[in-house]
C-alpha atoms as a PDB file:
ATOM      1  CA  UNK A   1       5.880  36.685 -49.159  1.00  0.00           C
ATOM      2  CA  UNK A   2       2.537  37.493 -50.784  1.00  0.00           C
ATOM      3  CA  UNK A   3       2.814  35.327 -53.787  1.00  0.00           C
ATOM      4  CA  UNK A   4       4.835  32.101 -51.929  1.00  0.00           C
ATOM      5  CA  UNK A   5       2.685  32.318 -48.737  1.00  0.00           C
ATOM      6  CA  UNK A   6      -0.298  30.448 -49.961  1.00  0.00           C
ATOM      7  CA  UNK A   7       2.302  27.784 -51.778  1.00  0.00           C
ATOM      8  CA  UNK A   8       3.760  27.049 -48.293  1.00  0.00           C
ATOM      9  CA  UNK A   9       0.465  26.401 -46.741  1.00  0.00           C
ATOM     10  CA  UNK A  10      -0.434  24.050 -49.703  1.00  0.00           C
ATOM     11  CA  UNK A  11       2.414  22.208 -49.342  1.00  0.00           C
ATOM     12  CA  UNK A  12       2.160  21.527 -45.700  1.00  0.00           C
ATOM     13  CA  UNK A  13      -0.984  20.853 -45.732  1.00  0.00           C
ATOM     14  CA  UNK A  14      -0.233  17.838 -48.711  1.00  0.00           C
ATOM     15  CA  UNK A  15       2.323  16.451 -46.535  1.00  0.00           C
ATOM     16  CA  UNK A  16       0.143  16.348 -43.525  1.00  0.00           C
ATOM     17  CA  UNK A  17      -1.869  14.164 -46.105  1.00  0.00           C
ATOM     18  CA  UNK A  18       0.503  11.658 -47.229  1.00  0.00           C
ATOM     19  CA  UNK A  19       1.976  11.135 -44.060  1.00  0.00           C
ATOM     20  CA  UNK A  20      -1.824   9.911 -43.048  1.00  0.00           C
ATOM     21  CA  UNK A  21      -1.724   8.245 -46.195  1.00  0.00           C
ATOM     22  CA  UNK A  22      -4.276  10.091 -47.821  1.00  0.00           C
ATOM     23  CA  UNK A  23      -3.657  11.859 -51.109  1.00  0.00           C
ATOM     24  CA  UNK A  24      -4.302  15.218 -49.808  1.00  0.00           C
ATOM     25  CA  UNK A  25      -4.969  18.374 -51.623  1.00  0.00           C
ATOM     26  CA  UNK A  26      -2.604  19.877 -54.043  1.00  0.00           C
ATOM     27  CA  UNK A  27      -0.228  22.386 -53.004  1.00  0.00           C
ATOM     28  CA  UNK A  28      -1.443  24.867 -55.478  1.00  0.00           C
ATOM     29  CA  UNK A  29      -4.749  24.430 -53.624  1.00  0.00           C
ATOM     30  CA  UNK A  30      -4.824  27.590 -51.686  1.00  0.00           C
ATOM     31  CA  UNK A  31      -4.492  29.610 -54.447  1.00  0.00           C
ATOM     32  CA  UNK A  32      -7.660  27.709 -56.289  1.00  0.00           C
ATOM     33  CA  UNK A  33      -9.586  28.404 -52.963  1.00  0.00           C
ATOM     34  CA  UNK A  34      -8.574  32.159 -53.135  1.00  0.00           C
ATOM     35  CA  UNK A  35      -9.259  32.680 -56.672  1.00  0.00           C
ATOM     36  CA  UNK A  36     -12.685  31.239 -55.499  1.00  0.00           C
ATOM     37  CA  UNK A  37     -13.195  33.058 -52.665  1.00  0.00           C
ATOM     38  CA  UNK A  38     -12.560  36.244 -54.617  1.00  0.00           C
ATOM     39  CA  UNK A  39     -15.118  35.734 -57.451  1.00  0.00           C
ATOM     40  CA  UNK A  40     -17.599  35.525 -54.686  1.00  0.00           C
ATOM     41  CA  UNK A  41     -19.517  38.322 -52.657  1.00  0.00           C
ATOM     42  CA  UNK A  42     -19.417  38.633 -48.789  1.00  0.00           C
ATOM     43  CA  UNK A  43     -22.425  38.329 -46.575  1.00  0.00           C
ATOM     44  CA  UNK A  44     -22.324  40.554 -44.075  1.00  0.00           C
ATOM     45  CA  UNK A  45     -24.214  40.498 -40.178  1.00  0.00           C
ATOM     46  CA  UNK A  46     -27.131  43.147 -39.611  1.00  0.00           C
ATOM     47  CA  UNK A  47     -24.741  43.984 -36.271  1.00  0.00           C
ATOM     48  CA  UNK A  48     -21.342  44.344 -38.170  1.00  0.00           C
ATOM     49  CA  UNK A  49     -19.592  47.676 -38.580  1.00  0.00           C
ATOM     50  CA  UNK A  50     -17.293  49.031 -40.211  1.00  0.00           C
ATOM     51  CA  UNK A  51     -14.593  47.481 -37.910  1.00  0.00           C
ATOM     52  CA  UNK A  52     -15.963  43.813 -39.564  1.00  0.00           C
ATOM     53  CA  UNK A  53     -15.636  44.995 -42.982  1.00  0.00           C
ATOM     54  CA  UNK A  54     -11.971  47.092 -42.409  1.00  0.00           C
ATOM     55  CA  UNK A  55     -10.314  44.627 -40.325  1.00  0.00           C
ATOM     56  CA  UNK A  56      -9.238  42.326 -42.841  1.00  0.00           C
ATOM     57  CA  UNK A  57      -7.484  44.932 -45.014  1.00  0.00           C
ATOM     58  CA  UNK A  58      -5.763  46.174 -41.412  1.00  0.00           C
ATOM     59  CA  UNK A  59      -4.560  42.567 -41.105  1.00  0.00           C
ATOM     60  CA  UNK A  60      -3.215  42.061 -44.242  1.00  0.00           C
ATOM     61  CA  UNK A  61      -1.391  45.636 -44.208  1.00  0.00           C
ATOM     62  CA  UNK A  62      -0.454  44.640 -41.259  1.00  0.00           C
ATOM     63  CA  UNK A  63       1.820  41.519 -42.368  1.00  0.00           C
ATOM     64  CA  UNK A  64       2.882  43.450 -45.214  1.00  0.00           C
ATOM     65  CA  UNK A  65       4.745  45.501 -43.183  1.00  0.00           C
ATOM     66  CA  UNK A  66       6.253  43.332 -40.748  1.00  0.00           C
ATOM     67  CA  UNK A  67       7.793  41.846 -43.575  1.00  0.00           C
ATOM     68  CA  UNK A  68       9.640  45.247 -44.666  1.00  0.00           C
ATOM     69  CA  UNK A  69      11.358  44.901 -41.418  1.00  0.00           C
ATOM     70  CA  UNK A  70      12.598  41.885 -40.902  1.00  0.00           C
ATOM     71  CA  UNK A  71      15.179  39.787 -43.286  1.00  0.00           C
ATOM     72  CA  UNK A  72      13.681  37.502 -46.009  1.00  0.00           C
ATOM     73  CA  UNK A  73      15.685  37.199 -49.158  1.00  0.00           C
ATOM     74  CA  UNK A  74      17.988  39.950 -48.200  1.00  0.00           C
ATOM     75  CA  UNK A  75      20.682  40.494 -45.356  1.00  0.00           C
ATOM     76  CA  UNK A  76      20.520  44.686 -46.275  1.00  0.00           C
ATOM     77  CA  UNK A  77      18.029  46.289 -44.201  1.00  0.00           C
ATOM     78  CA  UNK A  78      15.251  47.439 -46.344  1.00  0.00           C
ATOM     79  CA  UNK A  79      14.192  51.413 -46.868  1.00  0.00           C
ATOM     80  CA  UNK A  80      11.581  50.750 -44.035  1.00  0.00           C
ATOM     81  CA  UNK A  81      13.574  48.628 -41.674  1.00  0.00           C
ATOM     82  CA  UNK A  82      14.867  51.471 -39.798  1.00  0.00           C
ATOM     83  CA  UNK A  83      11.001  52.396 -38.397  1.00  0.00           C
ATOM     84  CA  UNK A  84      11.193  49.382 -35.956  1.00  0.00           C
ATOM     85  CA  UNK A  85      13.301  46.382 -34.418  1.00  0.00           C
ATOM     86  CA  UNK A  86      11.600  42.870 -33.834  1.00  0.00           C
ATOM     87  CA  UNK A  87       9.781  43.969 -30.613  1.00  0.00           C
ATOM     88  CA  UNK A  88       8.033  46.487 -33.081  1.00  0.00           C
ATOM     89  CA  UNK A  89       7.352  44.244 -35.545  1.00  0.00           C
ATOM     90  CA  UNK A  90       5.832  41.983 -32.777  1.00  0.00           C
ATOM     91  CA  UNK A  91       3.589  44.896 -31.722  1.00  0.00           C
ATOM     92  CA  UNK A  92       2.527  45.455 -35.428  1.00  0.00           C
ATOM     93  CA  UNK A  93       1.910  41.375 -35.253  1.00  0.00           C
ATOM     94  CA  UNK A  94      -0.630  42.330 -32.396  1.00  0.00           C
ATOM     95  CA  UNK A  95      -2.622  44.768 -33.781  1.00  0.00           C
ATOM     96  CA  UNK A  96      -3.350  42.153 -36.438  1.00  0.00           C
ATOM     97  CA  UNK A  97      -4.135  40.340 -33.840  1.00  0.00           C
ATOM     98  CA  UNK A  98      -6.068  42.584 -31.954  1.00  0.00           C
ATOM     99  CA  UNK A  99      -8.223  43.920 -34.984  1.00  0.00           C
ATOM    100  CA  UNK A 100      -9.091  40.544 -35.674  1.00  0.00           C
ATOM    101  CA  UNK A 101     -10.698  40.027 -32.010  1.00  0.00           C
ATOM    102  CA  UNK A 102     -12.360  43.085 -32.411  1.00  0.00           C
ATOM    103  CA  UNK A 103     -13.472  42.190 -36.005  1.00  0.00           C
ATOM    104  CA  UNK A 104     -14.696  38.843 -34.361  1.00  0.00           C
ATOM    105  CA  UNK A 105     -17.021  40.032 -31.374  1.00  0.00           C
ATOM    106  CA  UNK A 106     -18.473  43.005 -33.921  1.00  0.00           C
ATOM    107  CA  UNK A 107     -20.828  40.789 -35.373  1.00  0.00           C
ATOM    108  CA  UNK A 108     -22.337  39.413 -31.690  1.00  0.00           C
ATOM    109  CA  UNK A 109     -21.822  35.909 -32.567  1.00  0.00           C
ATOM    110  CA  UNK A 110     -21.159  33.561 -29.780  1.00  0.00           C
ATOM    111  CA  UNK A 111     -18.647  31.641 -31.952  1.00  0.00           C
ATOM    112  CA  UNK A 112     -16.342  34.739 -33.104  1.00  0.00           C
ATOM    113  CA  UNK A 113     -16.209  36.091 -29.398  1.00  0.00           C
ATOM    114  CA  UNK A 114     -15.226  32.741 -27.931  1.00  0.00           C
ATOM    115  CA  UNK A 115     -12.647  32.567 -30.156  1.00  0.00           C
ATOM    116  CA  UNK A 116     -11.634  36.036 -29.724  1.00  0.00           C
ATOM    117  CA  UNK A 117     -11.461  35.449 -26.106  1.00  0.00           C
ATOM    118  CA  UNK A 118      -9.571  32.471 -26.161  1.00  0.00           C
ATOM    119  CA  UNK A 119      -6.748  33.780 -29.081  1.00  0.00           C
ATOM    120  CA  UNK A 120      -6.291  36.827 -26.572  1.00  0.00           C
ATOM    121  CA  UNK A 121      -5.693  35.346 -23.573  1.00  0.00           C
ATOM    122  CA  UNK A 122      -3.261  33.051 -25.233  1.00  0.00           C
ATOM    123  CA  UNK A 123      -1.910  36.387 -26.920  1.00  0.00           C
ATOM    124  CA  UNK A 124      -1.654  37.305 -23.582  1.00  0.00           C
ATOM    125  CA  UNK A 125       0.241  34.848 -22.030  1.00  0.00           C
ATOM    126  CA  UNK A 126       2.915  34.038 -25.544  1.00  0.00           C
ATOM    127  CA  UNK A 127       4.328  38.321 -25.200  1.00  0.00           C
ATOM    128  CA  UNK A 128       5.847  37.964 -22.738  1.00  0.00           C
ATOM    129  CA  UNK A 129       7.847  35.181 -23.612  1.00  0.00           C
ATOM    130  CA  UNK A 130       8.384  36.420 -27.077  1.00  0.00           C
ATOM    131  CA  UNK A 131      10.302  39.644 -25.838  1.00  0.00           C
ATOM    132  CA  UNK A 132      12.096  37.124 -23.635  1.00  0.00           C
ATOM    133  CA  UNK A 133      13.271  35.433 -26.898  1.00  0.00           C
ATOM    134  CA  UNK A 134      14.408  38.260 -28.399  1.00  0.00           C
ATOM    135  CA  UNK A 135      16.800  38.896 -25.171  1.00  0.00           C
ATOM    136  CA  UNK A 136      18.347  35.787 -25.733  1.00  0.00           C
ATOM    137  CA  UNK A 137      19.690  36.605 -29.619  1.00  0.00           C
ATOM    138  CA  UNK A 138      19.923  40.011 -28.667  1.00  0.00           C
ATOM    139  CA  UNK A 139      22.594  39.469 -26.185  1.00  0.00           C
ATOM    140  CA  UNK A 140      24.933  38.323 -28.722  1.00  0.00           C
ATOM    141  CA  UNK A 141      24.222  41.070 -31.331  1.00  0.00           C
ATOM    142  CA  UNK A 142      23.719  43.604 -28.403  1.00  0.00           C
ATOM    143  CA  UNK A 143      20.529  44.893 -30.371  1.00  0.00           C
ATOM    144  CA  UNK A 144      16.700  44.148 -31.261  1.00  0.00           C
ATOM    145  CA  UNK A 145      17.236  44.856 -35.022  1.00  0.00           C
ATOM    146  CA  UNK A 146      16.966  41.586 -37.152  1.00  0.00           C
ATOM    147  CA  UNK A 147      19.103  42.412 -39.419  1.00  0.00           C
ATOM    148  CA  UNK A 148      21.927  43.341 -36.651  1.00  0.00           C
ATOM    149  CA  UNK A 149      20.982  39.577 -35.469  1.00  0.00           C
ATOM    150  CA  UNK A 150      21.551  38.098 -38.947  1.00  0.00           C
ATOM    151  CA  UNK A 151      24.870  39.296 -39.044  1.00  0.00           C
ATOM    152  CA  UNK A 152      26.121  38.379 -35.278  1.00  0.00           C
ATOM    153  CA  UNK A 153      24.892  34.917 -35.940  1.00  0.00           C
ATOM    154  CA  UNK A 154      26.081  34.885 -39.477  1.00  0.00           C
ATOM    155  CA  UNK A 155      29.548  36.072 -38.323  1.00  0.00           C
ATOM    156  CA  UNK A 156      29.946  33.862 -35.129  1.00  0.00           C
ATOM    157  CA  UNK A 157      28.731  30.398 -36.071  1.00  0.00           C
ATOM    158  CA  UNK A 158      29.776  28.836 -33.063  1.00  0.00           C
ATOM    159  CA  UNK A 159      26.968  31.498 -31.979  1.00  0.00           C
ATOM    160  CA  UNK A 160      24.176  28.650 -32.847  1.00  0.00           C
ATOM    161  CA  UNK A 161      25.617  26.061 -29.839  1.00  0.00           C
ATOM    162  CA  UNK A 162      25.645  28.537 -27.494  1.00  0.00           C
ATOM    163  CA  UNK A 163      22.898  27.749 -24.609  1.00  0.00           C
ATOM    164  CA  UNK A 164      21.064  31.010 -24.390  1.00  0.00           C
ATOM    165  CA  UNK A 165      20.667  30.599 -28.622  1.00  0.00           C
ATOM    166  CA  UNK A 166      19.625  27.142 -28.433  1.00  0.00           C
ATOM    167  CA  UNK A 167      16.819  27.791 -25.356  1.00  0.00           C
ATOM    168  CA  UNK A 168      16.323  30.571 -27.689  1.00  0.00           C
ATOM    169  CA  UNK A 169      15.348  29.066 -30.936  1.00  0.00           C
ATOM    170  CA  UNK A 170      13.626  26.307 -29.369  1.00  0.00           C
ATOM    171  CA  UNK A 171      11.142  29.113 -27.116  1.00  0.00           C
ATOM    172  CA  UNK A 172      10.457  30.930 -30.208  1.00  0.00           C
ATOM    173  CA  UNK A 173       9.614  27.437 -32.625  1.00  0.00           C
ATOM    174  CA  UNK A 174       7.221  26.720 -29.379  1.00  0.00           C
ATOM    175  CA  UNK A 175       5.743  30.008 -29.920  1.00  0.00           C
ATOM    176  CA  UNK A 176       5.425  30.197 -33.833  1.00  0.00           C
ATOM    177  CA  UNK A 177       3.465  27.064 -33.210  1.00  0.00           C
ATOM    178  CA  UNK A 178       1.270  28.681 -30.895  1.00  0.00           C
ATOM    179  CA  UNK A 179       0.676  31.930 -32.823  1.00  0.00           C
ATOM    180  CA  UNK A 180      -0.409  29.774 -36.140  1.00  0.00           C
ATOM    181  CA  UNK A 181      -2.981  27.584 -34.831  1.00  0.00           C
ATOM    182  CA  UNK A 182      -0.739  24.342 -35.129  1.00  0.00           C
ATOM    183  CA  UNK A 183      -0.796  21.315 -33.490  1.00  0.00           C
ATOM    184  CA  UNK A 184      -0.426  20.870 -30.072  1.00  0.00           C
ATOM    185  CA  UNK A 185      -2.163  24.574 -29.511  1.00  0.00           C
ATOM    186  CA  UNK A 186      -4.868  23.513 -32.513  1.00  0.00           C
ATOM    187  CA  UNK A 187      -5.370  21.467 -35.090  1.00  0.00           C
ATOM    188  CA  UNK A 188      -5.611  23.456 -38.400  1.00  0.00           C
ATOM    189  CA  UNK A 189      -7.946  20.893 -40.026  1.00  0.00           C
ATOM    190  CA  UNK A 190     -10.373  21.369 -37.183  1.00  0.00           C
ATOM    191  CA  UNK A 191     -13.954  21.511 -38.377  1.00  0.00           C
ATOM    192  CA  UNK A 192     -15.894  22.110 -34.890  1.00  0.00           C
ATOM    193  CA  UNK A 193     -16.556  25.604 -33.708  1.00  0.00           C
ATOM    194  CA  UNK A 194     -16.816  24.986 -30.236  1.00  0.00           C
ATOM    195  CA  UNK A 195     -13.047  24.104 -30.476  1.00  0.00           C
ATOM    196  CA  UNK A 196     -11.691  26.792 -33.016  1.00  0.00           C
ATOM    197  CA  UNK A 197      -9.167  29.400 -31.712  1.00  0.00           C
ATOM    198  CA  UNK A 198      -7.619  30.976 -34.402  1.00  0.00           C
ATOM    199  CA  UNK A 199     -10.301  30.400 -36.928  1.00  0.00           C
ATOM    200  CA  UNK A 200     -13.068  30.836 -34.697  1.00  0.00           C
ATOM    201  CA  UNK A 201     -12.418  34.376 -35.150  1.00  0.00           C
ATOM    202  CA  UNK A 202     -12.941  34.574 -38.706  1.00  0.00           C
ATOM    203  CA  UNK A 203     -15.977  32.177 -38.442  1.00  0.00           C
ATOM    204  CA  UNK A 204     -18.483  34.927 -39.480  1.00  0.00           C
ATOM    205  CA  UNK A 205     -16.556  36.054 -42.387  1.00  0.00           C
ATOM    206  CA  UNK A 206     -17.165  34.505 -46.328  1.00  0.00           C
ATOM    207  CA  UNK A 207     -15.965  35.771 -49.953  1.00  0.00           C
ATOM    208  CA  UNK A 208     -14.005  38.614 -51.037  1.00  0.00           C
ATOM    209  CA  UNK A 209     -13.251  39.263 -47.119  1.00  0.00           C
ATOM    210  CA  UNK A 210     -12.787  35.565 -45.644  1.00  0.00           C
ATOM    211  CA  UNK A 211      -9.960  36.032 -48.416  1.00  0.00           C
ATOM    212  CA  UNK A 212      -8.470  38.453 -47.320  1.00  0.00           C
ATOM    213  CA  UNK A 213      -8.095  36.899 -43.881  1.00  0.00           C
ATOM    214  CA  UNK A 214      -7.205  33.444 -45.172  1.00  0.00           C
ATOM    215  CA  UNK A 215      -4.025  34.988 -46.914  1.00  0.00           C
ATOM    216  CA  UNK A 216      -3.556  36.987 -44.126  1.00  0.00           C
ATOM    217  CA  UNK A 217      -2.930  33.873 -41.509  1.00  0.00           C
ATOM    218  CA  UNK A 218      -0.592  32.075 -44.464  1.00  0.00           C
ATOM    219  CA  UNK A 219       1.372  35.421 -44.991  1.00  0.00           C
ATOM    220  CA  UNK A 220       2.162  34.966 -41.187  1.00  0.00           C
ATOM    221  CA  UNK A 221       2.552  31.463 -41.050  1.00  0.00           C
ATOM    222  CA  UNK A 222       5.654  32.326 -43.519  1.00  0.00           C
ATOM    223  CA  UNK A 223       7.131  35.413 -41.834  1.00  0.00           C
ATOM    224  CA  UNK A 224       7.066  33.893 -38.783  1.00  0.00           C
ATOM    225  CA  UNK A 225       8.686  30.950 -40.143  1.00  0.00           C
ATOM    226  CA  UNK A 226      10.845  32.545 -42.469  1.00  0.00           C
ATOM    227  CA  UNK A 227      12.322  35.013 -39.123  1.00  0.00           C
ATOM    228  CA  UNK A 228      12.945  31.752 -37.744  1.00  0.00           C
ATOM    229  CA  UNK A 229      15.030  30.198 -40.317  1.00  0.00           C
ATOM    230  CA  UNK A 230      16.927  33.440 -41.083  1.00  0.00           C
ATOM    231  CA  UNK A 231      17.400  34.865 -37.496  1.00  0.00           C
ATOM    232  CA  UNK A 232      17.957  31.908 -35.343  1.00  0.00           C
ATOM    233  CA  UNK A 233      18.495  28.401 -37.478  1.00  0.00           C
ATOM    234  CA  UNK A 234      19.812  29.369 -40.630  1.00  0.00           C
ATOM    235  CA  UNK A 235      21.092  33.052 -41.229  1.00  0.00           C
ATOM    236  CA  UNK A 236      23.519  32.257 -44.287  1.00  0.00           C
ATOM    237  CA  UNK A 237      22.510  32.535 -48.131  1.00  0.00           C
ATOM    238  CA  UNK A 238      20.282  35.711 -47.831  1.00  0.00           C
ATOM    239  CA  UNK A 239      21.578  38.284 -50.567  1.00  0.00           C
ATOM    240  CA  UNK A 240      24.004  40.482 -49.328  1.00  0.00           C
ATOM    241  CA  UNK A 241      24.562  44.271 -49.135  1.00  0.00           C
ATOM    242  CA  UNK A 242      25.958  44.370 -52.746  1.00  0.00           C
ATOM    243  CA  UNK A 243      23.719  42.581 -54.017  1.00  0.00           C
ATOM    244  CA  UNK A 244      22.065  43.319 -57.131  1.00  0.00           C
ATOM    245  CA  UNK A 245      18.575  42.099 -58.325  1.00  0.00           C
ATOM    246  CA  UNK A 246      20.154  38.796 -59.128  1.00  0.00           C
ATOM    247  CA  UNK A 247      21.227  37.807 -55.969  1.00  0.00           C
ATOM    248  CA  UNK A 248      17.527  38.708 -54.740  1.00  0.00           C
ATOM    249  CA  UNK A 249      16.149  36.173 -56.742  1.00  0.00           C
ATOM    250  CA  UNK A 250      18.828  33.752 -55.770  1.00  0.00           C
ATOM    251  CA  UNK A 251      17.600  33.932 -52.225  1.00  0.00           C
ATOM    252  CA  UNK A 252      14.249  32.822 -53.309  1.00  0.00           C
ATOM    253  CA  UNK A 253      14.828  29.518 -53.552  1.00  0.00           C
ATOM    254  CA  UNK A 254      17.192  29.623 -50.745  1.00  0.00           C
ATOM    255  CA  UNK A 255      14.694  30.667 -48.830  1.00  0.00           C
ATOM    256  CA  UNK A 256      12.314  27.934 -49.603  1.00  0.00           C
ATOM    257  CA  UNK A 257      14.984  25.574 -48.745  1.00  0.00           C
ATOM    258  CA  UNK A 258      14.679  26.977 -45.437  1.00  0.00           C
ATOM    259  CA  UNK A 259      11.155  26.734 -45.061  1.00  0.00           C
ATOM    260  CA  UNK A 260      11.051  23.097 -46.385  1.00  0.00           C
ATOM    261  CA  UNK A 261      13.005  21.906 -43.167  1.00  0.00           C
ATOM    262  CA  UNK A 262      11.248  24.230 -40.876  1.00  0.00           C
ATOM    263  CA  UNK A 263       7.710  22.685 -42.673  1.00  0.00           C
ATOM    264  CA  UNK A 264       8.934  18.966 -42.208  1.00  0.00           C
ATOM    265  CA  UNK A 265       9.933  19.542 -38.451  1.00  0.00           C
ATOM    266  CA  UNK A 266       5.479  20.937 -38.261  1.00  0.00           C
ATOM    267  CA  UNK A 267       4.191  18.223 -40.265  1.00  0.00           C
ATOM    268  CA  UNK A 268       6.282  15.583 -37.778  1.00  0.00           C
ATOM    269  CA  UNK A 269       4.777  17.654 -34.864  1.00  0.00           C
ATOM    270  CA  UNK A 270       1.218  17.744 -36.617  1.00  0.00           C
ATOM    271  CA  UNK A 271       1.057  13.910 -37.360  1.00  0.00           C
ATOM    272  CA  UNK A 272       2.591  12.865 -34.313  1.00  0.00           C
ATOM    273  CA  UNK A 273       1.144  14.814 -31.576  1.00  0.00           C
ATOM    274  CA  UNK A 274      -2.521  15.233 -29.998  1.00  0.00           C
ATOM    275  CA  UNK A 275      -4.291  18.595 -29.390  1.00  0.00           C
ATOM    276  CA  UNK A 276      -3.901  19.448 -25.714  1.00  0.00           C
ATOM    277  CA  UNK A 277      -6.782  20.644 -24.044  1.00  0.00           C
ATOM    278  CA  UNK A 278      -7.718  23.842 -23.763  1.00  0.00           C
ATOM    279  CA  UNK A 279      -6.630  24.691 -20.106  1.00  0.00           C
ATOM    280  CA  UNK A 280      -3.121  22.779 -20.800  1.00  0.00           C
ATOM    281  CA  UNK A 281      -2.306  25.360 -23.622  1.00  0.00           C
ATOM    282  CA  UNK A 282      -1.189  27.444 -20.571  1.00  0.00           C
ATOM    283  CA  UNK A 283       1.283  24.718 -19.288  1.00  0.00           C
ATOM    284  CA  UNK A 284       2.570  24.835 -22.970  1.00  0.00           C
ATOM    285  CA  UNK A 285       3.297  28.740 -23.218  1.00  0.00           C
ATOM    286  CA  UNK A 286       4.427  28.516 -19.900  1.00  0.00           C
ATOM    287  CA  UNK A 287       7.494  25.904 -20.551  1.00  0.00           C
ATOM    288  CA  UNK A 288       7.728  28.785 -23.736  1.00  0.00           C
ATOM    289  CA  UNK A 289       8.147  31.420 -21.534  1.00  0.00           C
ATOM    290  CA  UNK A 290      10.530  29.230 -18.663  1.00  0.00           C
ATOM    291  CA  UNK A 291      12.927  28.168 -21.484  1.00  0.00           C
ATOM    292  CA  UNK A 292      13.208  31.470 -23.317  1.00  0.00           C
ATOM    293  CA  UNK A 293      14.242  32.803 -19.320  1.00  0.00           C
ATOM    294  CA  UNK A 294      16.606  30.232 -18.522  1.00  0.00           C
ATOM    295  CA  UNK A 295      18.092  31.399 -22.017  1.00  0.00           C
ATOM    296  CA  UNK A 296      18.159  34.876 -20.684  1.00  0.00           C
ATOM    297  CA  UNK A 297      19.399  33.642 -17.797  1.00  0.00           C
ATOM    298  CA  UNK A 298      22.713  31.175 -19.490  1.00  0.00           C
ATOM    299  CA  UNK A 299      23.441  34.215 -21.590  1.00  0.00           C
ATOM    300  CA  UNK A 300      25.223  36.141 -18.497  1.00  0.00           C
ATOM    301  CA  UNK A 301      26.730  33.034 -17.003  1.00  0.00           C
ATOM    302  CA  UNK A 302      28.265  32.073 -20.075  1.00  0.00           C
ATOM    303  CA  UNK A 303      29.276  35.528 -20.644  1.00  0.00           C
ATOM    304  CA  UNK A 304      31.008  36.391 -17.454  1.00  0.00           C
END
């Protein structure tokens, strides 16, 4: 996750380009910014704390260990993944979150606390729907754990046309959209403050530290998506419980198989699709939150 996450943002971000029919960055592009960024010294606010300068290592620890959790390249549960189930890894997800509103208003700039406002009211309103989404898989494996999940799916494949699954998938998609900044929520090539959400917070931060936080927000962007593919669209060719080191690596490219569908389906949404405005991102979360329900709902109809 650390070394492909910047490769999947380049490579989204040069398809957004082409399909505008542009010639775009290259994909290896985020890894020339962060070898930049890291040569470079940060400039820190007279108001900042130490919360400024500590929250972007909390952040990045913090995706680090949502991804011992969950399934990436392997269907056997990792030495850590016992410590927590999804809705655990989604709390972890929020204290990234939350450190990096609190990082954001620490330095008093009008910028970083409107966008810390804004990302934590949304934050507010996508929870509840995102335990609701969990409900919906979870009814079929009869547990939270994602690995348990993998293997009801992967075992039942008739699983994946079930209602509650399908309202499923499609609530969390709407919500892995909302979480990364994407379009309709916001437009990741934004350039104007006033209308930054996501990167709004980290507005005040430059160098060694804006680093940090940039690879941060790409290491989610690929969990997230990579929970998607592996949980709810795609849970076959992880490596399996006998798996040796070889079968690992197998699932590498496997896995970026996965992630090449799930990045085609963004960049269609990206290049397709306006920005709503800002009081319609409600309306958006909302229909998030009413789908993964109804799922909820379908999955004890169907069942009795």
């Amino acid at each position: 996750m650390i070394v492909f996450a910047p490769l999947y943002a380049g490579a989204l971000t040069r398809a957004e380009a082409i399909v505008a029919s542009k010639r775009g960055p290259s994909i290896l592009q985020p890894y020339f910014d962060l070898a930049k960024l890291f040569r470079k010294g940060s400039t820190i606010s007279d108001q900042a704390s130490w919360v400024f300068v500590g929250a972007p290592f909390v952040i990045f620890a913090c995706y680090i260990t949502v991804s011992a959790v969950v399934p990436i390249i392997t269907s056997a549960p990792l030495p850590l993944a016992f410590l927590a189930d999804l809705i655990g890894g989604a709390f972890v997800l929020t204290l990234a979150s939350f450190t990096a509103a609190l990082a954001a208003m620490d330095t008093a700039s009008p910028y970083g606390g409107l966008g810390a406002s804004r990302a934590t009211w949304i934050g507010s309103l996508v929870e509840p729907a995102l335990i609701l989404v969990f409900f919906t898989v979870g009814v079929l494996s009869a547990s939270d754990n994602p690995y348990l999940m993998n293997h009801a799916v992967r075992s039942s494949p008739y699983a994946l046309v079930l209602p509650a699954h399908v309202l499923g998938t499609l609530a969390f998609f709407m919500i892995v959209l909302v979480e990364n900044g994407r379009v309709p929520i916001e437009s990741p090539s934004v350039s104007t403050e006033i209308s930054m959400i996501e990167e709004g917070r980290a507005l005040e931060y430059s160098g060694r530290l804006y680093g940090l936080v940039r690879w941060g927000s790409w290491m989610k962007f690929f969990l997230m998506s990579s929970i998607f593919m592996n949980v709810f669209v795609l849970p076959w060719g992880l490596g399996g419980s006998e798996s040796n080191l070889g079968g690992a690596l197998l699932a590498i490219p496997v896995l970026l198989g996965k992630l090449a569908i799930c990045g085609v389906t963004v960049v269609i949404i990206d290049t397709s699709f306006a920005k709503l405005r800002f009081f319609r991102i409600a309306e958006f979360v909302g229909a998030a939150f009413l789908t993964a329900l109804l799922g909820v709902v379908t999955s004890y109809v169907v069942s009795v």
